[in-house]
PDB file of N, CA and C in Angstrom:
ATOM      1  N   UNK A   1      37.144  34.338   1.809  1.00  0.00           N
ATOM      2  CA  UNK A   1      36.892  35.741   1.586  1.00  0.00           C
ATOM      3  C   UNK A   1      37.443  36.582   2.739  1.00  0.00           C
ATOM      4  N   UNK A   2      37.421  35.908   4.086  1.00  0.00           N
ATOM      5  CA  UNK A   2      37.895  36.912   4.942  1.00  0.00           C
ATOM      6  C   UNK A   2      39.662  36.968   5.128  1.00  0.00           C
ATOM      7  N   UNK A   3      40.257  36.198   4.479  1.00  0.00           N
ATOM      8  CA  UNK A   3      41.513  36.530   4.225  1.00  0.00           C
ATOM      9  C   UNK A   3      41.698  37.143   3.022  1.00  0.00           C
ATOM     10  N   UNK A   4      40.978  37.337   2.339  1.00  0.00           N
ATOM     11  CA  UNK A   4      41.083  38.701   1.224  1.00  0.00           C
ATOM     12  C   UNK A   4      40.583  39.749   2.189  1.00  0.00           C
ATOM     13  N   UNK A   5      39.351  39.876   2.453  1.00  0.00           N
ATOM     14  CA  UNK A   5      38.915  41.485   2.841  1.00  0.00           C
ATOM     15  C   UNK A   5      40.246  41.497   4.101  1.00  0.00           C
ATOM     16  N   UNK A   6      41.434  40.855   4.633  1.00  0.00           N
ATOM     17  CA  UNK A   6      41.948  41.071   5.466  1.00  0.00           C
ATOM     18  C   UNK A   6      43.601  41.740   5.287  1.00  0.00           C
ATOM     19  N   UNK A   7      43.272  41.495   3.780  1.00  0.00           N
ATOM     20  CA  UNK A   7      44.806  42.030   2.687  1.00  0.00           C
ATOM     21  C   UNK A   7      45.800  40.439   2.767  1.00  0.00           C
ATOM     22  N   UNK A   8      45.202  39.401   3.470  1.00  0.00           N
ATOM     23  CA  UNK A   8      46.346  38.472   3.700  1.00  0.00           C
ATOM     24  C   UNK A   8      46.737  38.149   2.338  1.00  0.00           C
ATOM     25  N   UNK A   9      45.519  37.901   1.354  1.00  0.00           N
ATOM     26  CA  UNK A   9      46.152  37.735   0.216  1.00  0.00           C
ATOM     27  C   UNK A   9      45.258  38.104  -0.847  1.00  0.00           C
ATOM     28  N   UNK A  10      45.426  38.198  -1.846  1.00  0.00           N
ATOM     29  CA  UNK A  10      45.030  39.281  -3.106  1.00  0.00           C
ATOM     30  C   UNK A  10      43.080  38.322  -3.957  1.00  0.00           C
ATOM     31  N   UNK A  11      42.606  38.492  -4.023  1.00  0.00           N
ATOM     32  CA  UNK A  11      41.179  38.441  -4.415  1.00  0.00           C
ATOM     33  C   UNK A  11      41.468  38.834  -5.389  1.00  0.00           C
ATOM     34  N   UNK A  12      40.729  37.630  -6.648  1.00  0.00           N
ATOM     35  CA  UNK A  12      40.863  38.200  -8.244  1.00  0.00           C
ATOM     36  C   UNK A  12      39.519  37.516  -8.945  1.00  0.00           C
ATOM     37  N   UNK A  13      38.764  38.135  -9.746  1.00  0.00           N
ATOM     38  CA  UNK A  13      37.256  37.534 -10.247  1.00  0.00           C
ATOM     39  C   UNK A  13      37.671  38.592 -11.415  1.00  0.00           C
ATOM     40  N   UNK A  14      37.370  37.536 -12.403  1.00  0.00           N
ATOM     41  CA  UNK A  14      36.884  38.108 -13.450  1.00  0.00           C
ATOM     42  C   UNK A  14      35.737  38.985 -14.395  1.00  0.00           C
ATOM     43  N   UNK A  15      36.099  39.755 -15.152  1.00  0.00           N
ATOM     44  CA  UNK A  15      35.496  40.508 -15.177  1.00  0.00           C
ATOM     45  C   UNK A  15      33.598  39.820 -15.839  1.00  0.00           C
ATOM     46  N   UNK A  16      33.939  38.693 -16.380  1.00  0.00           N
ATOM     47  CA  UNK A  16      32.685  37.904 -17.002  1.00  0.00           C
ATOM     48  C   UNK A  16      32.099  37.532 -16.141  1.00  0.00           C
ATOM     49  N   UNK A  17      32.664  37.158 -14.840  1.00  0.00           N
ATOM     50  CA  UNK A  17      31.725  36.880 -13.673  1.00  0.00           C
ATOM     51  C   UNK A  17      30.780  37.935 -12.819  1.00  0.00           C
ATOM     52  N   UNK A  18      31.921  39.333 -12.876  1.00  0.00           N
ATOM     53  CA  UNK A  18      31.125  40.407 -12.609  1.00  0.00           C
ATOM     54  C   UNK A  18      29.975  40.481 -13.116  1.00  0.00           C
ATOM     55  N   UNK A  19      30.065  40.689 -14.473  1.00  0.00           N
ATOM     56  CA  UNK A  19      28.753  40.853 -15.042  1.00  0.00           C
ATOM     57  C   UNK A  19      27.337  39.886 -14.742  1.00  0.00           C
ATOM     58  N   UNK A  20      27.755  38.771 -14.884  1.00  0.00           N
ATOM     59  CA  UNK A  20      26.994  37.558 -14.240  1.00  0.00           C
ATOM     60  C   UNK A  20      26.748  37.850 -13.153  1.00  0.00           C
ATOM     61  N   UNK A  21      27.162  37.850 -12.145  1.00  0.00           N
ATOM     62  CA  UNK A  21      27.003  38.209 -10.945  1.00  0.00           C
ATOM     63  C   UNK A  21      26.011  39.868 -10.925  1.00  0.00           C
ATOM     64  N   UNK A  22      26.172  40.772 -11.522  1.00  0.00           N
ATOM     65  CA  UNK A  22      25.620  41.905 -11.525  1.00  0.00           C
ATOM     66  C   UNK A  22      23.933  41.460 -12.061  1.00  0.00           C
ATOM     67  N   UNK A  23      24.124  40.975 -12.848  1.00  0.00           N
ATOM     68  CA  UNK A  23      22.899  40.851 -13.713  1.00  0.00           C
ATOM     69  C   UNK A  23      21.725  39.534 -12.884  1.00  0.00           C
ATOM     70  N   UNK A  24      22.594  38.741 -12.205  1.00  0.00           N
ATOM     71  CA  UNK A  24      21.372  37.976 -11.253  1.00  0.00           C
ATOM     72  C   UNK A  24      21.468  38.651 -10.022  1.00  0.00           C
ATOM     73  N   UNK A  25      21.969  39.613  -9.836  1.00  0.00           N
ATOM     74  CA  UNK A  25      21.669  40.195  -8.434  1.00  0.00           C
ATOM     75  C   UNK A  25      20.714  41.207  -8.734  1.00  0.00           C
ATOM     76  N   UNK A  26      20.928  41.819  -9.620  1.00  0.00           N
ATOM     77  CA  UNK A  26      19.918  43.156  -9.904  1.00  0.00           C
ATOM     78  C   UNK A  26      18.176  42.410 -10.384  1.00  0.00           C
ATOM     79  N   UNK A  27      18.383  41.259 -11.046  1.00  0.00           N
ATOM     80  CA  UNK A  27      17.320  40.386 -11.285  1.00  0.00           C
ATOM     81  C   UNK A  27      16.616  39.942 -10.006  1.00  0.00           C
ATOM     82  N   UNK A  28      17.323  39.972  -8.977  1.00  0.00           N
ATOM     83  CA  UNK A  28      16.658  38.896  -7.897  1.00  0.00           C
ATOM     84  C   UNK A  28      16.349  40.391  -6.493  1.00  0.00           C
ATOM     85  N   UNK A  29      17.308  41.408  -6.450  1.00  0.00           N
ATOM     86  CA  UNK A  29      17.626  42.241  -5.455  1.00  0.00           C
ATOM     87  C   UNK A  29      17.281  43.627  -5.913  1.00  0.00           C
ATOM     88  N   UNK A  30      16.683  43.522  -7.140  1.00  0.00           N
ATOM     89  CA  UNK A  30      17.043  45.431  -7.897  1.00  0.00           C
ATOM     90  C   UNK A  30      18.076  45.977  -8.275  1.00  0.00           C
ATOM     91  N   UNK A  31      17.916  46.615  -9.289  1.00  0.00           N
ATOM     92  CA  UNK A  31      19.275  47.695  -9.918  1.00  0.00           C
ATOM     93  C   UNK A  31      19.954  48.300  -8.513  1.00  0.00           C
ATOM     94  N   UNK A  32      19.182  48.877  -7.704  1.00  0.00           N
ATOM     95  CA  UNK A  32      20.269  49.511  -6.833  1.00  0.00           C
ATOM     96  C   UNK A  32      21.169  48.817  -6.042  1.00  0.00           C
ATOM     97  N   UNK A  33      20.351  47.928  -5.406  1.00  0.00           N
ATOM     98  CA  UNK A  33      20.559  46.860  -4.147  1.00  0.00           C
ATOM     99  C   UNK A  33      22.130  45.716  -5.334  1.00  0.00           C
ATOM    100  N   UNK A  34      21.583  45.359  -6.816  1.00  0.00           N
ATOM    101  CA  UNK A  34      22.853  44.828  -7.418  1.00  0.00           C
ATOM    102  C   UNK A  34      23.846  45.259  -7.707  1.00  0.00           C
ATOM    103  N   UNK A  35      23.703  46.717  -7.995  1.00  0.00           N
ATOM    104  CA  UNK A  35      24.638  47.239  -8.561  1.00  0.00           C
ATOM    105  C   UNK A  35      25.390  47.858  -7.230  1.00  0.00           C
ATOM    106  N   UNK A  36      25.316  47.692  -5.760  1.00  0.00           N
ATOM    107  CA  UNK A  36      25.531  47.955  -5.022  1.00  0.00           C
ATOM    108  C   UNK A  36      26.647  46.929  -4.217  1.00  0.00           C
ATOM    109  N   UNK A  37      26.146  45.777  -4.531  1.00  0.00           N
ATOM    110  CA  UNK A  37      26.691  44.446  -4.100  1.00  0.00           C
ATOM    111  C   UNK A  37      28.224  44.691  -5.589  1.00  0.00           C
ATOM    112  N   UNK A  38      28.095  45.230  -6.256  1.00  0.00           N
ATOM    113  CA  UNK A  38      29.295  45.184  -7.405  1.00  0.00           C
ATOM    114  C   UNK A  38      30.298  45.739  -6.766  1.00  0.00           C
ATOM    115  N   UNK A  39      29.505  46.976  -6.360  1.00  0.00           N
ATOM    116  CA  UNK A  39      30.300  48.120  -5.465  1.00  0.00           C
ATOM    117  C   UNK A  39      31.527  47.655  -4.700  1.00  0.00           C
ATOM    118  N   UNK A  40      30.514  46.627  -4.071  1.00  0.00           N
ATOM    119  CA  UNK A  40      31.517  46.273  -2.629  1.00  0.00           C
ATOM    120  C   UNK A  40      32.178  44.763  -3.144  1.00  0.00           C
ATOM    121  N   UNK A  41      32.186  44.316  -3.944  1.00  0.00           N
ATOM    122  CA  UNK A  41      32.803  43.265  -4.208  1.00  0.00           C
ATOM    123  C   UNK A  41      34.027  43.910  -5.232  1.00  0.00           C
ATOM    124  N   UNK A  42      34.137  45.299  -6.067  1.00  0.00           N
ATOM    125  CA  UNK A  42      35.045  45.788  -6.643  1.00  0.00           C
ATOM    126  C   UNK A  42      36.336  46.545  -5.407  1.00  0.00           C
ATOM    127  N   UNK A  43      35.474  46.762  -3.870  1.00  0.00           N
ATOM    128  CA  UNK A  43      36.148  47.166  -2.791  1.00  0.00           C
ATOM    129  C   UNK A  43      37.096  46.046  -2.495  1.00  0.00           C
ATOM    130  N   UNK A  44      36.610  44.991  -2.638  1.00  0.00           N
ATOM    131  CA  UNK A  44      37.367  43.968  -1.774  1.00  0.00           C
ATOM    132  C   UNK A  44      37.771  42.862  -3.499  1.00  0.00           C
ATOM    133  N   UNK A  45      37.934  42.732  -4.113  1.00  0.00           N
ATOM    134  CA  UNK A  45      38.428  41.908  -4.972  1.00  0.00           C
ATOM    135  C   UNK A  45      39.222  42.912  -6.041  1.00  0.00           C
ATOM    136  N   UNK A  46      40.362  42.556  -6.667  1.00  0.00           N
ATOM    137  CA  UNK A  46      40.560  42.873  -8.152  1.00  0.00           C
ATOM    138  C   UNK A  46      40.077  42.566  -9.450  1.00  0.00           C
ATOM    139  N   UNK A  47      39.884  43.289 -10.082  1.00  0.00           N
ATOM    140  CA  UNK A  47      39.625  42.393 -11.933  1.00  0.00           C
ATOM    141  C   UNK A  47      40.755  41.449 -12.835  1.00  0.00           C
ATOM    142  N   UNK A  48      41.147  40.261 -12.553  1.00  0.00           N
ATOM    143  CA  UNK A  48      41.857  39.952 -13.422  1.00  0.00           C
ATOM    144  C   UNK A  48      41.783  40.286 -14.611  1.00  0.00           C
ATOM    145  N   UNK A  49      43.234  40.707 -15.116  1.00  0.00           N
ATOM    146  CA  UNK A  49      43.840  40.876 -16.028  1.00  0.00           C
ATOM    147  C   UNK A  49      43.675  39.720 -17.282  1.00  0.00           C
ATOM    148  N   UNK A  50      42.518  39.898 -18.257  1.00  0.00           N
ATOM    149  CA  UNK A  50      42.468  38.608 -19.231  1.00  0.00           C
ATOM    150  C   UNK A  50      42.492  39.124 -21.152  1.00  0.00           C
ATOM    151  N   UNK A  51      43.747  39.088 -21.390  1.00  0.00           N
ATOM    152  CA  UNK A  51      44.053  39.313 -22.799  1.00  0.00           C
ATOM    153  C   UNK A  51      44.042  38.316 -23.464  1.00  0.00           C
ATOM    154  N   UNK A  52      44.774  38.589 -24.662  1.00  0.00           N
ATOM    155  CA  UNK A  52      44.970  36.931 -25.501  1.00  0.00           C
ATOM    156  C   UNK A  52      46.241  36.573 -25.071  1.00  0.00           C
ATOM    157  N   UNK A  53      47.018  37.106 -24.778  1.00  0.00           N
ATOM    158  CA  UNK A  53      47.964  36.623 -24.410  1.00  0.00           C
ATOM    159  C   UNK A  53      47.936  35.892 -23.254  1.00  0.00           C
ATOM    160  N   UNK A  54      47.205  36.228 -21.993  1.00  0.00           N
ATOM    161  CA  UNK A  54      46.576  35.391 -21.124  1.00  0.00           C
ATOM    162  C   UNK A  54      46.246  33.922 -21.259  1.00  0.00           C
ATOM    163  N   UNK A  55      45.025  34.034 -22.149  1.00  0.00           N
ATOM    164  CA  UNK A  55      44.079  33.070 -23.014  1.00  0.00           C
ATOM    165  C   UNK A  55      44.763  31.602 -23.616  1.00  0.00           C
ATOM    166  N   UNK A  56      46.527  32.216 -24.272  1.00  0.00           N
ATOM    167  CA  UNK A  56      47.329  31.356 -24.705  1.00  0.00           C
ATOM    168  C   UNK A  56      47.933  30.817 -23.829  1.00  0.00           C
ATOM    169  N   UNK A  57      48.334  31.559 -22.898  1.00  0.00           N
ATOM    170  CA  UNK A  57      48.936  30.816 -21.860  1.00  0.00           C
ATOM    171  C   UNK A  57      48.590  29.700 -21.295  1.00  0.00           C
ATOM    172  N   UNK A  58      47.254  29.934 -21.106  1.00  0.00           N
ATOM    173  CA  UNK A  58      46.149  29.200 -20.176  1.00  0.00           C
ATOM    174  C   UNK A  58      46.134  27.998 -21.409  1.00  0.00           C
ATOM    175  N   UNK A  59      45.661  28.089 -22.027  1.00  0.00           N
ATOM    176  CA  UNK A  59      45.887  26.980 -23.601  1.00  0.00           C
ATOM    177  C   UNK A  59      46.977  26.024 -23.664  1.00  0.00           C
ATOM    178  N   UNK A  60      48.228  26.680 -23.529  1.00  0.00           N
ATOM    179  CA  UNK A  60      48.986  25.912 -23.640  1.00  0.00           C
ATOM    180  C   UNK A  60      49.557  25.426 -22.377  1.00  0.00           C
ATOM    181  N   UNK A  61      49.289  25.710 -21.356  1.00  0.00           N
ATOM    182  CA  UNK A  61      50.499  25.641 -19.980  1.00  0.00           C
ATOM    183  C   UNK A  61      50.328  23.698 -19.444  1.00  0.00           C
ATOM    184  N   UNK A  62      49.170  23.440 -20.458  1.00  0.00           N
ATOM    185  CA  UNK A  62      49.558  21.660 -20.040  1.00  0.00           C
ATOM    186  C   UNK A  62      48.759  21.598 -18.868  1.00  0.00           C
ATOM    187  N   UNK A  63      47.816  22.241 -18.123  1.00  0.00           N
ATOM    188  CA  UNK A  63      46.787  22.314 -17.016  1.00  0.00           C
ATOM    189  C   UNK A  63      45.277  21.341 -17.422  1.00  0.00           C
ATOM    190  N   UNK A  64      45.324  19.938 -16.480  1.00  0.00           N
ATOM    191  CA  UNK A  64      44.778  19.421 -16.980  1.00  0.00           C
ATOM    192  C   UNK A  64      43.489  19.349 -16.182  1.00  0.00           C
ATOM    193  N   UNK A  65      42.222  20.332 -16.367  1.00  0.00           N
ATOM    194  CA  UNK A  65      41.303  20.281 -15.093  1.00  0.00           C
ATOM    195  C   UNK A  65      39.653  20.668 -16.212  1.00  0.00           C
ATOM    196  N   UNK A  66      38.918  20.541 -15.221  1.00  0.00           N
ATOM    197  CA  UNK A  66      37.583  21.006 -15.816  1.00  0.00           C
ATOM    198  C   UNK A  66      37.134  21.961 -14.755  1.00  0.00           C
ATOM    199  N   UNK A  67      36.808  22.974 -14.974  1.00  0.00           N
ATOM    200  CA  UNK A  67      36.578  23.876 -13.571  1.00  0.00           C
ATOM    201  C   UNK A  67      35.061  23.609 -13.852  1.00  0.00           C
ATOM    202  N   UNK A  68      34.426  22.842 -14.308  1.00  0.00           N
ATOM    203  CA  UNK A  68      32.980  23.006 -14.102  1.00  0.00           C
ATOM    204  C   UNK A  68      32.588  21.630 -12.834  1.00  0.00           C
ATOM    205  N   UNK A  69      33.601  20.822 -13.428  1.00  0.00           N
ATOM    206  CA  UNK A  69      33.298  18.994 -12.885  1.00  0.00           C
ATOM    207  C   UNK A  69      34.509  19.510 -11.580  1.00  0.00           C
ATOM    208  N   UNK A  70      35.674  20.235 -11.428  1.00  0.00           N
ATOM    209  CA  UNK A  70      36.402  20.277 -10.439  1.00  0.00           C
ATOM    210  C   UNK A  70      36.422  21.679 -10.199  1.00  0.00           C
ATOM    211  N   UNK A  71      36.004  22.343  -9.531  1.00  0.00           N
ATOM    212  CA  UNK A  71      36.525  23.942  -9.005  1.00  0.00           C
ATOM    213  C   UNK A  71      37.669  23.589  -8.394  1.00  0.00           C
ATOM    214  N   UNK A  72      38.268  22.339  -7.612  1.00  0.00           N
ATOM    215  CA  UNK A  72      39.509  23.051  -6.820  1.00  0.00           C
ATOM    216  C   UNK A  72      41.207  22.416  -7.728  1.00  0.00           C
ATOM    217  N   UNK A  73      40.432  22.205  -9.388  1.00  0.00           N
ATOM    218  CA  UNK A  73      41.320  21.502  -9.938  1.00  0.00           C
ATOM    219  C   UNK A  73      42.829  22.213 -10.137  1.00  0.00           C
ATOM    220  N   UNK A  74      42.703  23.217  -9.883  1.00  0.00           N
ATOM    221  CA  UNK A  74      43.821  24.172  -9.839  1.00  0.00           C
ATOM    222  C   UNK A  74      44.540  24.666  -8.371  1.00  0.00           C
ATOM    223  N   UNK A  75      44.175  23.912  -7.799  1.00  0.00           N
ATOM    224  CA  UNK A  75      44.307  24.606  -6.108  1.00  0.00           C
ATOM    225  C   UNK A  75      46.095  24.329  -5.810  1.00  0.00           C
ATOM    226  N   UNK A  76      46.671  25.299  -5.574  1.00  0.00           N
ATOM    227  CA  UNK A  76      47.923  25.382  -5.246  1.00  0.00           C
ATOM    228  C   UNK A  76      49.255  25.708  -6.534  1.00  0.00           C
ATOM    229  N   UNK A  77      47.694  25.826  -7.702  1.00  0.00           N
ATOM    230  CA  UNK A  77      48.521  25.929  -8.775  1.00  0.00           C
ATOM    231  C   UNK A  77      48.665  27.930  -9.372  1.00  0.00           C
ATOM    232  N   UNK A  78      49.396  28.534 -10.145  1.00  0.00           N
ATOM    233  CA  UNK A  78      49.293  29.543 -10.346  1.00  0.00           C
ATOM    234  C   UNK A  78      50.423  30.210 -11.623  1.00  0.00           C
ATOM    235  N   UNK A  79      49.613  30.772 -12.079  1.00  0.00           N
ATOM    236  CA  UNK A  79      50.219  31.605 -13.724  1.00  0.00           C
ATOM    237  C   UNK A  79      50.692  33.066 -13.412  1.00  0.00           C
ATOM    238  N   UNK A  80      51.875  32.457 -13.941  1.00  0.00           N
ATOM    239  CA  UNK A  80      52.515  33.967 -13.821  1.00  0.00           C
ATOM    240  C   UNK A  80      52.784  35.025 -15.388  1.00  0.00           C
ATOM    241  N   UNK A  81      52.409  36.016 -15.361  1.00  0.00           N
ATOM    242  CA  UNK A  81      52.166  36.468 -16.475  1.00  0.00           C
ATOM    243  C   UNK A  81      52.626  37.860 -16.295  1.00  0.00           C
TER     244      UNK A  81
END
């Protein structure tokens, strides 16, 4: 994270995680205090960009990982779109 908040390189979360993320923070911290933490995580991250055309890509590009059993199954890998 601190080479994103540092511009070294670009921070991207999706927008389904936002929400997730919004909704157990405001659950655990309050509406203000969560919706506050959105604030500053929309300061320092972008929203990836996720269409269907995206969706297909990701479908077909032959990427063979489970991001639940591997988070770093993609590490060094990247879609250009």
């Amino acid at each position: 994270m601190a080479r994103i908040e540092r511009k070294v390189c670009t921070g991207l979360l999706c927008a389904t995680t936002l929400t997730s993320i919004h909704y157990l923070a405001c659950k655990t911290i309050g509406k203000a205090a969560g919706s506050q933490a959105i604030q500053t995580l929309l300061q320092i991250y972008q929203v990836a960009p996720v269409d269907h055309n995206v969706l297909l890509m990701a479908l077909n590009s032959g990427v063979n990982y489970s991001p639940l059993k591997d988070p770093q199954g993609l590490k060094g890998q990247s879609f250009q779109y």
